[in-house]
N, C-alpha and C. Protein backbone atom coordinates (compact mmCIF):
# COMPACT_ATOMS: atom_id res chain seq x y z
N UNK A 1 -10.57 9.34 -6.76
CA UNK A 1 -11.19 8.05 -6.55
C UNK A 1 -10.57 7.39 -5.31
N UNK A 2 -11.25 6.97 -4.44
CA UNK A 2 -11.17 6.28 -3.42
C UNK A 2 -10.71 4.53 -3.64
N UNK A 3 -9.98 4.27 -2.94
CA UNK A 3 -9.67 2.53 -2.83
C UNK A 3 -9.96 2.07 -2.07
N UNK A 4 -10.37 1.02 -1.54
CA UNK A 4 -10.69 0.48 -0.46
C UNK A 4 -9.56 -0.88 -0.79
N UNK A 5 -8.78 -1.28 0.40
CA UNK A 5 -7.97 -2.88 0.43
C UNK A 5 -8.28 -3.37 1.44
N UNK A 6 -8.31 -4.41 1.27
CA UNK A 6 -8.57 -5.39 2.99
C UNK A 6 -7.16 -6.51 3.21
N UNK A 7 -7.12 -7.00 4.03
CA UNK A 7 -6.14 -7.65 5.00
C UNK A 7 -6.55 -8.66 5.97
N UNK A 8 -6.40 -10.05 5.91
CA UNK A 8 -6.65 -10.70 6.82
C UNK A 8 -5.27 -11.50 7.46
N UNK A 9 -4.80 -11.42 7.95
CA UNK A 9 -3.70 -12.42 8.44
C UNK A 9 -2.74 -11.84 9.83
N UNK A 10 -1.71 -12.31 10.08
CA UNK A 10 -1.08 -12.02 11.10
C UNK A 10 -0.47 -10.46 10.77
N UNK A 11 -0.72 -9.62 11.45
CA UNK A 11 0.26 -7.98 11.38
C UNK A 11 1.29 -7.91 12.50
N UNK A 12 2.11 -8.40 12.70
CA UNK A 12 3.31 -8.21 13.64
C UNK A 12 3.63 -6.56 13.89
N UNK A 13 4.12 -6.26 15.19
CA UNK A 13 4.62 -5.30 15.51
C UNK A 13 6.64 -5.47 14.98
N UNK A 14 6.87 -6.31 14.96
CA UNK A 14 8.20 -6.40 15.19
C UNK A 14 8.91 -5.91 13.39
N UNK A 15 10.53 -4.93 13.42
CA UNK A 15 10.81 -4.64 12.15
C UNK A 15 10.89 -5.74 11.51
N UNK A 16 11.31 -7.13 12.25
CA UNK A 16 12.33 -7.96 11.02
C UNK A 16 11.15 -9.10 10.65
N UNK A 17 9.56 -8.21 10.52
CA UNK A 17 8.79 -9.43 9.92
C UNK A 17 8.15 -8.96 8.31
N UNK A 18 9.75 -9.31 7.75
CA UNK A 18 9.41 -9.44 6.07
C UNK A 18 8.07 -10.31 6.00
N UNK A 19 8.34 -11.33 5.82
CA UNK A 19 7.26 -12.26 5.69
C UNK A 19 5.97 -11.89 5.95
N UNK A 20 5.42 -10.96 6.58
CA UNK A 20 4.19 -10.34 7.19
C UNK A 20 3.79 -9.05 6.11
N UNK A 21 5.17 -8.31 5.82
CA UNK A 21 4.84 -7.42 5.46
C UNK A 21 4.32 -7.96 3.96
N UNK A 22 5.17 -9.03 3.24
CA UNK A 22 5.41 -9.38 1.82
C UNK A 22 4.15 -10.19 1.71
N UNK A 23 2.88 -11.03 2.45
CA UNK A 23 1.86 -11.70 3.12
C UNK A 23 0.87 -10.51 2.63
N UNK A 24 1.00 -8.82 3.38
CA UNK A 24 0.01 -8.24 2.86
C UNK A 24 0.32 -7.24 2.07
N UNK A 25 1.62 -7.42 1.48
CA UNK A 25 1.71 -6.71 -0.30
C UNK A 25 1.31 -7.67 -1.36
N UNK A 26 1.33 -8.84 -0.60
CA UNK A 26 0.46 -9.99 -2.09
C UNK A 26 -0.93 -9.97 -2.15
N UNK A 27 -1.37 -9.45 -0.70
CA UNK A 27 -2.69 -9.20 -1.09
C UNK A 27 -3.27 -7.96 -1.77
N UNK A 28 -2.65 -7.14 -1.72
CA UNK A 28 -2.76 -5.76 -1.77
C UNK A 28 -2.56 -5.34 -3.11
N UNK A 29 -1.12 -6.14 -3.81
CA UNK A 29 -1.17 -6.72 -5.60
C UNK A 29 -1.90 -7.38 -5.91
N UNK A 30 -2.96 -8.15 -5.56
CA UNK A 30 -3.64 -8.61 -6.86
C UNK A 30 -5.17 -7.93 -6.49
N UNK A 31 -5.14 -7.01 -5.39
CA UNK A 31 -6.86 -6.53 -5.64
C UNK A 31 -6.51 -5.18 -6.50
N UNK A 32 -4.69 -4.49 -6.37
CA UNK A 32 -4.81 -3.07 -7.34
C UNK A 32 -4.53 -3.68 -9.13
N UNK A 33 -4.47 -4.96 -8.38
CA UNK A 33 -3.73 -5.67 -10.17
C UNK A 33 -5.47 -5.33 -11.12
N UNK A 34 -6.69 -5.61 -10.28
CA UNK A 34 -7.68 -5.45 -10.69
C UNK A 34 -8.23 -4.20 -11.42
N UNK A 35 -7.37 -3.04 -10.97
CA UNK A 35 -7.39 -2.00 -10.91
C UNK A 35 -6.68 -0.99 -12.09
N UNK A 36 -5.67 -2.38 -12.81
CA UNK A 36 -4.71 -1.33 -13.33
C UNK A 36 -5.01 -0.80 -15.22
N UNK A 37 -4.98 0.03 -15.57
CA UNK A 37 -5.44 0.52 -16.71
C UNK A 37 -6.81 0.74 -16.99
N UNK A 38 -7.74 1.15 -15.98
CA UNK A 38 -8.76 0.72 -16.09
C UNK A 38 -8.92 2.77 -15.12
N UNK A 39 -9.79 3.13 -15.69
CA UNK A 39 -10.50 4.36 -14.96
C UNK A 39 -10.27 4.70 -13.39
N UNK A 40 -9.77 5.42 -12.88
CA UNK A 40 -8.77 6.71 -13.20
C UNK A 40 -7.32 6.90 -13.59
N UNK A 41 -6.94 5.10 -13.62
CA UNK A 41 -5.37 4.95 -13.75
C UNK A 41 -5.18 4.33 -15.13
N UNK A 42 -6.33 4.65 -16.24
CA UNK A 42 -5.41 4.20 -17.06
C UNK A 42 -4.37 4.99 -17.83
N UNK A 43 -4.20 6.29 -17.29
CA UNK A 43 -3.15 7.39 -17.63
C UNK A 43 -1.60 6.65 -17.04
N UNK A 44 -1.70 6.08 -16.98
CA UNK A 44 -0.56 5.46 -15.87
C UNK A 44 -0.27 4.21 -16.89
N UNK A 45 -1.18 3.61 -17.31
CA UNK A 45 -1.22 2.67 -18.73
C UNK A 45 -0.42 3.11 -19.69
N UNK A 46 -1.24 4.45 -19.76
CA UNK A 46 -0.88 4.61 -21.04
C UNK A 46 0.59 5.52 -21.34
N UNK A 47 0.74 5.88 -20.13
CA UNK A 47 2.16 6.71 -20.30
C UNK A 47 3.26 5.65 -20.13
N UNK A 48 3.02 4.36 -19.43
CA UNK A 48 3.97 2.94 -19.59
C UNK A 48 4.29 2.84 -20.88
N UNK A 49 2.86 2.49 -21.68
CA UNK A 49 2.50 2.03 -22.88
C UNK A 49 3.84 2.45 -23.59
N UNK A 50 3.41 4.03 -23.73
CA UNK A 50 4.51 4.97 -24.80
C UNK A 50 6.32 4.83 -24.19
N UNK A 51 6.33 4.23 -23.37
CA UNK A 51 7.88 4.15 -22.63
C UNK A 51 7.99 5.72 -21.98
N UNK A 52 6.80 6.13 -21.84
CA UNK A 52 7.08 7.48 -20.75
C UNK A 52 7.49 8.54 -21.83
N UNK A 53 6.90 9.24 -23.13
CA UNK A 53 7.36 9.86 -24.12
C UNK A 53 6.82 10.46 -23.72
N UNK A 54 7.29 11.62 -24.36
CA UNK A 54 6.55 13.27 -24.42
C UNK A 54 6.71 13.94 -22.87
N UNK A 55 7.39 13.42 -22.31
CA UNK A 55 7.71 13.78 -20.94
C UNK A 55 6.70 13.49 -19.76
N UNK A 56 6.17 12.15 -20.32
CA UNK A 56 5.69 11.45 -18.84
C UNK A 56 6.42 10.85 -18.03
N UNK A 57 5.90 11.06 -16.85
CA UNK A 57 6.53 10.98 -15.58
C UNK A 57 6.71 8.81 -15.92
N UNK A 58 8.23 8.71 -15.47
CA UNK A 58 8.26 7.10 -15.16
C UNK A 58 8.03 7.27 -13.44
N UNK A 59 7.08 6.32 -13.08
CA UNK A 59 6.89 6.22 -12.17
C UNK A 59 7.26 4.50 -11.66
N UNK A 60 7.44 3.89 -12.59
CA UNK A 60 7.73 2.02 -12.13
C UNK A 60 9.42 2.67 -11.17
N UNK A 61 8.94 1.54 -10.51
CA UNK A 61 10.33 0.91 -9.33
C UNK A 61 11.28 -0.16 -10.10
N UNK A 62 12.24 -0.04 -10.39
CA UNK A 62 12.86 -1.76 -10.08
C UNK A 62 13.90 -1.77 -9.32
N UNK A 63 13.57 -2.83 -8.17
CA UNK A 63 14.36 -3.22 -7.39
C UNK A 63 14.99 -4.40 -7.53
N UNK A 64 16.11 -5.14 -7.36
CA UNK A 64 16.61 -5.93 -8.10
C UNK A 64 16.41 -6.35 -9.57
N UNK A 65 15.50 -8.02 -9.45
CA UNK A 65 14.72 -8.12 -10.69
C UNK A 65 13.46 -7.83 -10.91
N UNK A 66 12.55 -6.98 -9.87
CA UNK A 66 11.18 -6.41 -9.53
C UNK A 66 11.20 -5.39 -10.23
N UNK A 67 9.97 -4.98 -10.54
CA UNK A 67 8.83 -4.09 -10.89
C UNK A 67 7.97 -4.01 -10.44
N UNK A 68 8.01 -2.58 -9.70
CA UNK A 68 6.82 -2.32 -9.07
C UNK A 68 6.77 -1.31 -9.35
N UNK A 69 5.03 -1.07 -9.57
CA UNK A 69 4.38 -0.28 -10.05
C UNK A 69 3.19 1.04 -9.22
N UNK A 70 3.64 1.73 -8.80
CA UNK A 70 3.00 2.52 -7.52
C UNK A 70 1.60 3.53 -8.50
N UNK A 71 0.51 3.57 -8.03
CA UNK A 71 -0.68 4.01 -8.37
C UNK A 71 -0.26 5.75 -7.81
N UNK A 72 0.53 5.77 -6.89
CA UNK A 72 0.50 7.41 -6.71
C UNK A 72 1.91 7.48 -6.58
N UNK A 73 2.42 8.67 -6.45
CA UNK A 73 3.71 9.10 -6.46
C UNK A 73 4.21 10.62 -6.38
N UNK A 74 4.82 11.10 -5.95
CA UNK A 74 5.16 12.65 -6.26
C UNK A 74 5.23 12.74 -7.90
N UNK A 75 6.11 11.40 -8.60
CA UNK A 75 6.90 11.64 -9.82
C UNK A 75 5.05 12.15 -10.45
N UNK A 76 3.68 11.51 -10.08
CA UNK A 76 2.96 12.16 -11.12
C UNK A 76 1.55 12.71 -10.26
N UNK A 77 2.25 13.66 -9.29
CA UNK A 77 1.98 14.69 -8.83
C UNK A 77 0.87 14.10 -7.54
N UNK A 78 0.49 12.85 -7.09
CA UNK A 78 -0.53 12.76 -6.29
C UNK A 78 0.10 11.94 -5.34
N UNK A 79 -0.42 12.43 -4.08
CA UNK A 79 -0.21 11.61 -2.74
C UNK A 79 -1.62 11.28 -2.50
N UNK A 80 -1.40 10.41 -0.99
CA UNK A 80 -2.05 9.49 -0.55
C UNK A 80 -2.90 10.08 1.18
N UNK A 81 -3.86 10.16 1.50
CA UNK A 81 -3.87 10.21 2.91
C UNK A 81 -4.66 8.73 3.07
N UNK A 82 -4.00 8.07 4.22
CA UNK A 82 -4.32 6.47 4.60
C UNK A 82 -6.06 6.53 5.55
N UNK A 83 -6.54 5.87 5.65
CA UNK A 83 -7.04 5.77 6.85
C UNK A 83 -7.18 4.36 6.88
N UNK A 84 -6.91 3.96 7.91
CA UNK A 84 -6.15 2.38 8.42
C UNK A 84 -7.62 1.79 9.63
N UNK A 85 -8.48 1.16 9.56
CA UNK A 85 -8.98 0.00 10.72
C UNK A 85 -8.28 -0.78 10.76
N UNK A 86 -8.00 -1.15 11.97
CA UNK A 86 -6.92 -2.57 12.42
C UNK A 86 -7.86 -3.18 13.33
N UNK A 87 -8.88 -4.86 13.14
CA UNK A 87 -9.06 -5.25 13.77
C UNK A 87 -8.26 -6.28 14.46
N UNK A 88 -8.05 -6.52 15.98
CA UNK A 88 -6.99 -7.47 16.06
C UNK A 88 -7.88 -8.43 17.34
N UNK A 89 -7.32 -9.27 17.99
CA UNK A 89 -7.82 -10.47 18.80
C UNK A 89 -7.28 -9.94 20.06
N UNK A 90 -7.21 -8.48 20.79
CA UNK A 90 -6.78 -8.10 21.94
C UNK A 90 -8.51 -7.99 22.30
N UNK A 91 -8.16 -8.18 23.98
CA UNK A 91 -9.47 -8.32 24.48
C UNK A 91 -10.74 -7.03 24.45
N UNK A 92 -11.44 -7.23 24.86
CA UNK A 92 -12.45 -5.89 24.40
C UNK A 92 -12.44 -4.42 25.22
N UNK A 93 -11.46 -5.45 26.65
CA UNK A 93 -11.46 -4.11 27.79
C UNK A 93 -10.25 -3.40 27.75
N UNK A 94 -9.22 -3.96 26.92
CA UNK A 94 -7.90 -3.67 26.89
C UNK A 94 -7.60 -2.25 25.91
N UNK A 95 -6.71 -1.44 26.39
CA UNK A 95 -6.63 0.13 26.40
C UNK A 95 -5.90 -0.30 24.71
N UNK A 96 -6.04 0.88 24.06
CA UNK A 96 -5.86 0.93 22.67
C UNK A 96 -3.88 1.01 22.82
N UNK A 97 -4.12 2.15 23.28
CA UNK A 97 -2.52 2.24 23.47
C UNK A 97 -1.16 0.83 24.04
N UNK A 98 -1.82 -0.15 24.97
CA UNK A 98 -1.14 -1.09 25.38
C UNK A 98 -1.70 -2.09 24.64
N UNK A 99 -2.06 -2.20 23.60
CA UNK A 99 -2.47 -3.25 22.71
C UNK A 99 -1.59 -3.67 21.74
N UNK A 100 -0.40 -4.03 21.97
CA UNK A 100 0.91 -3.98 21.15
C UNK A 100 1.30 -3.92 20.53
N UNK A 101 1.69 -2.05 20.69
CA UNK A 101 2.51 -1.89 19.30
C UNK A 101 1.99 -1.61 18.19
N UNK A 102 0.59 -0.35 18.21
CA UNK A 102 0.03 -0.29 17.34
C UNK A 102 0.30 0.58 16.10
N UNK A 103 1.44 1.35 16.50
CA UNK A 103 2.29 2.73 15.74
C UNK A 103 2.84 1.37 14.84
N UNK A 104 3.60 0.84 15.12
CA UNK A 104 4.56 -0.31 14.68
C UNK A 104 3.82 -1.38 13.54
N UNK A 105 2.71 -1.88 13.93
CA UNK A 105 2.00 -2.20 13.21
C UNK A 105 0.83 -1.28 11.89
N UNK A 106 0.59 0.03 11.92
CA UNK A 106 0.45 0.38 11.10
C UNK A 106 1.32 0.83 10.30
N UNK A 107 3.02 0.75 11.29
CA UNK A 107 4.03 1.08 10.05
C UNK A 107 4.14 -0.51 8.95
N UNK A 108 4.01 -1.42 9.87
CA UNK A 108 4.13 -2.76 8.45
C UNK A 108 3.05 -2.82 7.69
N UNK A 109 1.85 -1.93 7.98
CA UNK A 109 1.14 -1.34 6.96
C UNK A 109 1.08 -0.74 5.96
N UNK A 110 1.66 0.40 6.04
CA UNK A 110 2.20 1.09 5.10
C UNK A 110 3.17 0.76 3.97
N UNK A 111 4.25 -0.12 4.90
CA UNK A 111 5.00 -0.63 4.11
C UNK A 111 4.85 -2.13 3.20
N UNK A 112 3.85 -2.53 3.48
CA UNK A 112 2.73 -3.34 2.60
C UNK A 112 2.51 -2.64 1.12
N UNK A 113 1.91 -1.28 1.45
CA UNK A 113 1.46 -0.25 0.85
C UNK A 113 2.01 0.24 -0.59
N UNK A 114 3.62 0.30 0.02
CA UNK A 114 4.36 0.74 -0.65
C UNK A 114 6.02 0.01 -1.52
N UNK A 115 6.29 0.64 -2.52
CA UNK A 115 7.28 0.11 -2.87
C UNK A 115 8.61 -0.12 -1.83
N UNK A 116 9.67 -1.41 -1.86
CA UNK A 116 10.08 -1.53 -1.40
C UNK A 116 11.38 -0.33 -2.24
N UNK A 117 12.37 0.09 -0.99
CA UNK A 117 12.85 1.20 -1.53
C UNK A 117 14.52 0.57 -1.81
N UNK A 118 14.67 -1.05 -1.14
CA UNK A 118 16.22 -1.83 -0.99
C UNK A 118 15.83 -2.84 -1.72
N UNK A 119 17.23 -3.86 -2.04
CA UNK A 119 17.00 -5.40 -2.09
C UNK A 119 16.95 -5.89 -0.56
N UNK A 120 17.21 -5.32 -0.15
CA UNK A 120 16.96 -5.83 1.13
C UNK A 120 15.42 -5.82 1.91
N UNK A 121 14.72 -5.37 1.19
CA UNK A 121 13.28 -5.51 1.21
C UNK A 121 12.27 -6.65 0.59
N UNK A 122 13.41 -7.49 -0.25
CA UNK A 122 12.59 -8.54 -1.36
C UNK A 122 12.54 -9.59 -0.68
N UNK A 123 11.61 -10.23 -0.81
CA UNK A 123 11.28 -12.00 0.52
C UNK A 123 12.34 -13.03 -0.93
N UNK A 124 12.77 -14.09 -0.32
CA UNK A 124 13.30 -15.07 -1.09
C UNK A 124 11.77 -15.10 -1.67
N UNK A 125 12.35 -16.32 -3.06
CA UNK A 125 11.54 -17.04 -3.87
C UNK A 125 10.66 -16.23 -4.19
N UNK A 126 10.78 -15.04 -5.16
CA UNK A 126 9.87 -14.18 -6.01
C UNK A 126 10.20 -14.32 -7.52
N UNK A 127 9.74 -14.47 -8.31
CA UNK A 127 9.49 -14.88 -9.53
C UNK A 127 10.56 -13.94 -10.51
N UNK A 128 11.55 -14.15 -11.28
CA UNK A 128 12.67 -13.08 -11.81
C UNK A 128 11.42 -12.44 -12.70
N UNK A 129 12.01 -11.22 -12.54
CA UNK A 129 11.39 -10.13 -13.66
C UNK A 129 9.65 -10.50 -13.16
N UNK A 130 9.21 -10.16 -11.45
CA UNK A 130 7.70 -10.24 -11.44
C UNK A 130 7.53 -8.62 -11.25
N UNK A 131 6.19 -8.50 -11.33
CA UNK A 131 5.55 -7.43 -11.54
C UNK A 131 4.58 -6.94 -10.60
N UNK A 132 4.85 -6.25 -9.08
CA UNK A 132 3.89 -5.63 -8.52
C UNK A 132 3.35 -4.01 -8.44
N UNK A 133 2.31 -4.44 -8.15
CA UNK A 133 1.17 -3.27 -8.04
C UNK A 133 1.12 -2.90 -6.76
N UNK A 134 1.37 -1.53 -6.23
CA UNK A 134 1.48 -1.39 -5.19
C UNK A 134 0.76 0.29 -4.81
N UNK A 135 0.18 1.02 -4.03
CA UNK A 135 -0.13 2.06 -3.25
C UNK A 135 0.74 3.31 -4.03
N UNK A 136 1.91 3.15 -3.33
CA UNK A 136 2.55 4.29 -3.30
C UNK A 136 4.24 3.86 -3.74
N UNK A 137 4.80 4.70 -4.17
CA UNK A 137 6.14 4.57 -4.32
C UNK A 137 7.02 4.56 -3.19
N UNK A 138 6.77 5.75 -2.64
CA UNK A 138 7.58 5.66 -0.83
C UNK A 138 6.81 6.40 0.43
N UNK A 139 7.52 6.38 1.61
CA UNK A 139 6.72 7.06 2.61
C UNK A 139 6.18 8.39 2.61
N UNK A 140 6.71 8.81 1.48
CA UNK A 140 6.88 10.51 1.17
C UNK A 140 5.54 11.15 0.45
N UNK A 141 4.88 9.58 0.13
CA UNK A 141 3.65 10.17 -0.84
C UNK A 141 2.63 9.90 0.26
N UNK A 142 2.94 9.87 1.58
CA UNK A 142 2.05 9.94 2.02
C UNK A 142 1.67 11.30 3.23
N UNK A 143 0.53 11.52 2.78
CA UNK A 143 0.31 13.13 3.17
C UNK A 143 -0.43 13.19 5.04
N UNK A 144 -1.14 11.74 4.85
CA UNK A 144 -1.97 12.24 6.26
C UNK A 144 -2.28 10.48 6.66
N UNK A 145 -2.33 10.27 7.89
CA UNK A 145 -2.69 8.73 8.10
C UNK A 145 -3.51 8.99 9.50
N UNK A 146 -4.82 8.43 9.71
CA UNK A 146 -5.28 7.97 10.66
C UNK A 146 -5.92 6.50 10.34
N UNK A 147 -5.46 6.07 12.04
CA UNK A 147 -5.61 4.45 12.24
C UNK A 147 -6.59 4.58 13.33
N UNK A 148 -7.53 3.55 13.18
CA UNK A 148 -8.28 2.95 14.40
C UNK A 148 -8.02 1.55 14.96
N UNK A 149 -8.48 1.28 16.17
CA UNK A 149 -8.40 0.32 16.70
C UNK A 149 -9.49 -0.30 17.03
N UNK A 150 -9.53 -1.85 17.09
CA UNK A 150 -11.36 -2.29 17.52
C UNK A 150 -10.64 -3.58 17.14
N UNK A 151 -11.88 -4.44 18.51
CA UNK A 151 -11.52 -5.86 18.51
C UNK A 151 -12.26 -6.82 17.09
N UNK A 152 -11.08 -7.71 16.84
CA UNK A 152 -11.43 -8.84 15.81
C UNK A 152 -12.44 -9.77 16.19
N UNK A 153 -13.80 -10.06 16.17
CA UNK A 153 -15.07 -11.01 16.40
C UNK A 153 -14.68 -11.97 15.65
N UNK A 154 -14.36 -12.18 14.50
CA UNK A 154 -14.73 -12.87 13.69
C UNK A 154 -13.58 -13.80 13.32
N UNK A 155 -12.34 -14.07 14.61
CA UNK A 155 -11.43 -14.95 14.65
C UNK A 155 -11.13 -15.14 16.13
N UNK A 156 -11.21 -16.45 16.53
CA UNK A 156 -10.76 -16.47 17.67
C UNK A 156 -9.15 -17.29 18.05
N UNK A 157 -8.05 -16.61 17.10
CA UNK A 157 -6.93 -16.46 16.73
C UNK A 157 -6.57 -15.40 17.37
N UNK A 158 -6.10 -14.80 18.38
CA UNK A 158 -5.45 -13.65 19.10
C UNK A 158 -4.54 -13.30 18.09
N UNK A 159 -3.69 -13.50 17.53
CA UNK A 159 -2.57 -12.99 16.26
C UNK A 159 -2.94 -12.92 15.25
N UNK A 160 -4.64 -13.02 14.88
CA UNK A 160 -5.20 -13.15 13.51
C UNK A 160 -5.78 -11.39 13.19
N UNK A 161 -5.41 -10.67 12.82
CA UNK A 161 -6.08 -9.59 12.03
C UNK A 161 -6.86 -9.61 11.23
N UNK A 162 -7.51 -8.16 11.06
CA UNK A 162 -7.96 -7.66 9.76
C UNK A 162 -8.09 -6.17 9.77
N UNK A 163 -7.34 -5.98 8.62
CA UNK A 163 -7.12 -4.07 8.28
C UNK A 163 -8.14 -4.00 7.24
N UNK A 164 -8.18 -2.58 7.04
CA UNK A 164 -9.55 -1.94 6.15
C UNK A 164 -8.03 -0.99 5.91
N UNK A 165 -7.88 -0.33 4.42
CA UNK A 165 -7.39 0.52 4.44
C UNK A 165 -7.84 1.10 3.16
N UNK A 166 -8.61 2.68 3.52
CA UNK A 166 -9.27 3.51 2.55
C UNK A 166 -7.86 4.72 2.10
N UNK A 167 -7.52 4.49 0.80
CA UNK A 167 -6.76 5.29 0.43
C UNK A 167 -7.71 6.68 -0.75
N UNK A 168 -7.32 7.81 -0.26
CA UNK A 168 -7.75 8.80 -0.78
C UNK A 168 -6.49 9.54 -1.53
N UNK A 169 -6.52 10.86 -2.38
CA UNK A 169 -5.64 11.45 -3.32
C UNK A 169 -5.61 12.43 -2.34
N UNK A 170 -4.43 13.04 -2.58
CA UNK A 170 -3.77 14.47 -1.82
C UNK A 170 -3.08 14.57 -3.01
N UNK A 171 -3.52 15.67 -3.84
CA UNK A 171 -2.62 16.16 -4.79
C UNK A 171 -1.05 17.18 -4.61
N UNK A 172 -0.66 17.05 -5.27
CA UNK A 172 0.45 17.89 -4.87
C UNK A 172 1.29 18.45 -6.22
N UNK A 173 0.70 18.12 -7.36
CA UNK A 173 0.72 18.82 -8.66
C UNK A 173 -0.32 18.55 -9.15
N UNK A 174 -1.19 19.58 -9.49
CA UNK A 174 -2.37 19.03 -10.52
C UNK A 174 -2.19 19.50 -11.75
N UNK A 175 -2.56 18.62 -12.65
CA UNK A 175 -1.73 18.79 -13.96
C UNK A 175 -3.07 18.36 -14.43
N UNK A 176 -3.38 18.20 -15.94
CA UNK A 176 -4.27 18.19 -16.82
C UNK A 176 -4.09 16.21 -17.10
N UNK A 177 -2.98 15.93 -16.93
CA UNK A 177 -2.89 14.29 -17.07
C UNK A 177 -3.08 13.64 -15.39
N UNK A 178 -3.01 14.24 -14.75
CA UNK A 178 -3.62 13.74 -13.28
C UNK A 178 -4.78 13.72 -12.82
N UNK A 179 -5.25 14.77 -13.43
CA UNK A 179 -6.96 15.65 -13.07
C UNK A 179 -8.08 13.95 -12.75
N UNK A 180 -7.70 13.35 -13.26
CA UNK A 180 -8.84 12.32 -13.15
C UNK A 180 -8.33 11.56 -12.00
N UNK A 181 -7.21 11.10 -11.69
CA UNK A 181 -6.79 10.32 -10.34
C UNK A 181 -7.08 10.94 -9.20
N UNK A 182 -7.25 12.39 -9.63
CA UNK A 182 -7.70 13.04 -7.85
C UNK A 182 -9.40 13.09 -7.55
N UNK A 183 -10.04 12.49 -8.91
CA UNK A 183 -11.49 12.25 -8.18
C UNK A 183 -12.09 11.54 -8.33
């Protein structure tokens, strides 16, 4: 099964913009929050449910007082290939490559995407013991990424974005309790 997430706001090129990245993991938690226990992931429900018995894979994160909850993972056998649109407010004649920093910016994509792997990844003022929904567990579940580039119309905000990001399954164990997340 295919996902589709969207993104509207500022995407910085630069590493030290928590705030950007944590901006589009809140968006990104509450459209998979929509998502969760519900057909093809409610195997992922339901192996929570049981506290991971019978030898299901735990796949939750906690990082400090977080929980996060990754939809794919090695731990239950499926990766991710990305494909990323980045619309941004660079002009229409301007070369894809000198449009700043676009490697950089689909990396604060990704890492939107995915669980944070430090405490040093958590934004102040998050709720003790909150609960996100997130892509992927780490960079590792991800198998293949292509990004495009194309100008933003529909803001005339030069620092205003909008990403499209279609996540697909790349299996990498197929097992009889996965079989449904890979289609």
């Amino acid at each position: 099964m295919d996902i589709y997430l969207t993104y509207r706001g500022q995407i910085p090129s630069k590493t030290s913009s928590l705030d950007a990245v944590w901006s589009m993991r809140k968006s990104f938690h509450s459209q998979l929050q929509k998502l969760w226990g519900k057909e093809p992931f409610a195997i992922l429900k339901k192996w929570e449910d049981s506290n991971f018995a019978a030898g299901a894979p735990n796949f939750l994160r906690q990082i400090g007082d977080q929980i996060f909850v990754p939809f794919y993972s090695e731990v239950v056998g499926v990766g991710v290939k990305l494909e990323i649109k980045l619309l941004t407010g660079l002009p229409l004649q301007q070369a894809v490559i000198s449009s700043g920093d676009l490697d950089n910016r689909v990396k604060r994509i990704i890492d939107a995407l995915r669980a944070p792997t430090q405490k040093g990844e958590l934004t102040k003022n998050l709720e003790p013991g909150s609960r996100w929904y997130c892509v992927m567990d780490d960079d590792s579940s991800v198998k293949e990424v292509t990004a495009s580039l194309a100008p933003y119309l529909d803001s005339s905000d030069p620092s205003e974005s909008f990403v499209f990001v279609r996540v697909r399954t790349s299996p990498s164990a197929v097992t009889l309790a996965n079989l449904a997340m890979l289609f």
